[in-house]
Structures are given as C-alpha cells and as structure tokens.
C-alpha atoms as a PDB file:
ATOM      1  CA  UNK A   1      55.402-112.314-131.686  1.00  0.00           C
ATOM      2  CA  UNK A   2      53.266-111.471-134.930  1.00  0.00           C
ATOM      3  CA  UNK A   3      50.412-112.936-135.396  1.00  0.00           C
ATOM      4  CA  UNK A   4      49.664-114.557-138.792  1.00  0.00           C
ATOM      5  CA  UNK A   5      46.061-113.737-140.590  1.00  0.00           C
ATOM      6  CA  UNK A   6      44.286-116.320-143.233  1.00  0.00           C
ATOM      7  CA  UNK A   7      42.720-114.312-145.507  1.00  0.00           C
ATOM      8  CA  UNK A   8      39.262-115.366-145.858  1.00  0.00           C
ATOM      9  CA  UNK A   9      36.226-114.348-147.835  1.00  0.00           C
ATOM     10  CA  UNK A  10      35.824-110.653-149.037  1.00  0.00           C
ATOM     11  CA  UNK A  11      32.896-111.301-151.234  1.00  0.00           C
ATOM     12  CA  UNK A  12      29.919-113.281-151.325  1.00  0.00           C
ATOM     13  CA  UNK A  13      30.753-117.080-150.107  1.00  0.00           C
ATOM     14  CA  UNK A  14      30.990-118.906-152.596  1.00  0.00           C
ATOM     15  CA  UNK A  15      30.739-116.614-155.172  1.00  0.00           C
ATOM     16  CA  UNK A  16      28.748-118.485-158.014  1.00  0.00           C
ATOM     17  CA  UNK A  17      30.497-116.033-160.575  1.00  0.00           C
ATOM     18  CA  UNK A  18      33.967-117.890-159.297  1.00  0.00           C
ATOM     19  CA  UNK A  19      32.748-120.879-159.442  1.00  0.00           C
ATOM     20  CA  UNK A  20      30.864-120.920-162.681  1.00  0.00           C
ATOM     21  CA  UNK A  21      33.788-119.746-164.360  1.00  0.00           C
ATOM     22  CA  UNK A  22      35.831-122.883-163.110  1.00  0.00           C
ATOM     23  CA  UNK A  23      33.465-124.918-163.073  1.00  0.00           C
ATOM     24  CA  UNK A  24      32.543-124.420-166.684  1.00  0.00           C
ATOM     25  CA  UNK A  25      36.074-125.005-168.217  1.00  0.00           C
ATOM     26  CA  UNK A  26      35.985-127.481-171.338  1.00  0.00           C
ATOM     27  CA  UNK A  27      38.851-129.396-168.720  1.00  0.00           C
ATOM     28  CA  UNK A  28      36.132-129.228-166.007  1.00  0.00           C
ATOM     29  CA  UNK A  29      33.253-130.038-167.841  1.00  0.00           C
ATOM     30  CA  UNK A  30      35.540-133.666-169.515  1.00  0.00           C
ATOM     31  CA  UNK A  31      36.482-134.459-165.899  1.00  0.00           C
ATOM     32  CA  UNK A  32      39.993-133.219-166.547  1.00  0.00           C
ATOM     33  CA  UNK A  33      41.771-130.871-164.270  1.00  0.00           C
ATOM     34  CA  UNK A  34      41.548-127.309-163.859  1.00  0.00           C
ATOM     35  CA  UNK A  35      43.764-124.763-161.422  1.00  0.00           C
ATOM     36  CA  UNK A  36      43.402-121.846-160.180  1.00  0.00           C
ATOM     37  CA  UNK A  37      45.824-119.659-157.740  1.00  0.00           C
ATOM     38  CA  UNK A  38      45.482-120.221-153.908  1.00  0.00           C
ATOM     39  CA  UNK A  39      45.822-116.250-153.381  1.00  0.00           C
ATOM     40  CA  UNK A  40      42.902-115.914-156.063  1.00  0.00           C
ATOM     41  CA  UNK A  41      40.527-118.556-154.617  1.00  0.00           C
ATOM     42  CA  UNK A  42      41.162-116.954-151.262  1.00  0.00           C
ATOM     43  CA  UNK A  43      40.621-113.114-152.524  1.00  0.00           C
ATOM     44  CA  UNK A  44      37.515-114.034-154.844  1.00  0.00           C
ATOM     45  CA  UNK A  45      35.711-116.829-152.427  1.00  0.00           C
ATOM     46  CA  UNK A  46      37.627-117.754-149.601  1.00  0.00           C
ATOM     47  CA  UNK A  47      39.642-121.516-148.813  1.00  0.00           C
ATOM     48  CA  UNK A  48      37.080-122.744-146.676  1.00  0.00           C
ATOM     49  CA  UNK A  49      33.842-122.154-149.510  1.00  0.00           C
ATOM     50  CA  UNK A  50      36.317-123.620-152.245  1.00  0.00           C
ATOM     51  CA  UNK A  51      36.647-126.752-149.938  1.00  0.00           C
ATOM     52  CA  UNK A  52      33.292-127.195-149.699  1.00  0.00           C
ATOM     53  CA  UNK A  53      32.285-126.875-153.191  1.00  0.00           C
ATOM     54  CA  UNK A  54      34.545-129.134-154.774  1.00  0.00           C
ATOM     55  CA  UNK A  55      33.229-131.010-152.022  1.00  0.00           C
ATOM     56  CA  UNK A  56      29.717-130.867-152.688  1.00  0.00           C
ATOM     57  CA  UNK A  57      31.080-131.653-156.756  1.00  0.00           C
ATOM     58  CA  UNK A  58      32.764-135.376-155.387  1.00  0.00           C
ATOM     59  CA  UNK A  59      35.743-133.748-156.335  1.00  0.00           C
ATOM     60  CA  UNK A  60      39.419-134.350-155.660  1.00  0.00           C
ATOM     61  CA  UNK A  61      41.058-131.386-154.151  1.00  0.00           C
ATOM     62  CA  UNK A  62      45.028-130.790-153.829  1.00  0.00           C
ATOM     63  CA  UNK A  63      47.448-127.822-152.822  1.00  0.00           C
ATOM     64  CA  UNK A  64      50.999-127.489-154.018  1.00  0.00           C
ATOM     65  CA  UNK A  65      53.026-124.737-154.881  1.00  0.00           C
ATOM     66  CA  UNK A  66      50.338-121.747-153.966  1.00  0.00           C
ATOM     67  CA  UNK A  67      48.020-123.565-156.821  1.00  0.00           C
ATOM     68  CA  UNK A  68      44.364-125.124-155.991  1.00  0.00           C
ATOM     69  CA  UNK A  69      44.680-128.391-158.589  1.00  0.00           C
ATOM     70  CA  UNK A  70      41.165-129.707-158.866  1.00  0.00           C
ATOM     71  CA  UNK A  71      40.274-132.707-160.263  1.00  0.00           C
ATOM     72  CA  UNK A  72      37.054-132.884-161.799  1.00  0.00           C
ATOM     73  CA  UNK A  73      36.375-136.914-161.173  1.00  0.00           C
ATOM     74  CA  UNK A  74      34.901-138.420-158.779  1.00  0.00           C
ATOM     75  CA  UNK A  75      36.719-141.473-159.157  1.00  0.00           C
ATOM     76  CA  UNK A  76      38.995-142.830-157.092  1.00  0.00           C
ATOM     77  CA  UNK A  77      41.944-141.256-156.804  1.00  0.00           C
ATOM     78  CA  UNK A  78      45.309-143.276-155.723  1.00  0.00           C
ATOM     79  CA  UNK A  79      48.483-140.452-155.395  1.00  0.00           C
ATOM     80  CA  UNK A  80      51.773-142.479-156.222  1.00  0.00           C
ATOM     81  CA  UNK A  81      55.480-140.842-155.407  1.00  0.00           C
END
C-alpha cells in the first residue's frame, strides 16, 4: 500500500517574505480577498503556518479547487449554496 506524504514546510515557518507579499495586496489591505495556490503555500510556508496566520489575522480561510481563498474580514462570514 503507498503511503501518501503532506508536504510541509521547506523554509522558514511562516516565512514573513510569503506572507508580507499576501498580506500586503491592495485586495488584502481593503478587506477584499486574495488567493494564492495550495501547492505554493505548501512549498513556500507550509498548510499548517498558513492556518495559523490567517488565524492570528481573524481571517476567514477556505480551500477549493487546489486554491487557498482568504478573506481578509473579520466579519462574520455566513457560506450560502
């Protein structure tokens, strides 16, 4: 049976680079949403840092079609079908 491997951090966690970058967006920055590549996130800083720092943000966080879709409010968020 193979045995399936989560790639995981190769650089610095969290890299702040990364995450100015994202963070910084004009989108980000107006609360709007930004997106980045799940195969990037997890080459550049890893699932599990990206978690926590949209996290730490009060961030929303969602996962669909190998795309990170982050959106930068706080607010609530209600997801309708």
């Amino acid at each position: 049976m193979k045995q399936i491997q989560l790639r995981e951090t190769r650089f610095r966690p969290g890299n702040p680079a990364f995450f100015h970058q994202l963070f910084s967006a004009k989108a980000a920055r107006s609360g709007g949403i930004v997106r980045r590549a799940v195969r990037d996130v997890e080459r550049e800083v890893g699932r599990s840092a990206m978690i926590a720092e949209v996290e730490r943000r009060g961030f929303h966080l969602l996962e669909c079609a190998g795309q990170f879709i982050v959106i930068c409010a706080p607010d609530h968020l209600t997801v309708h079908v």
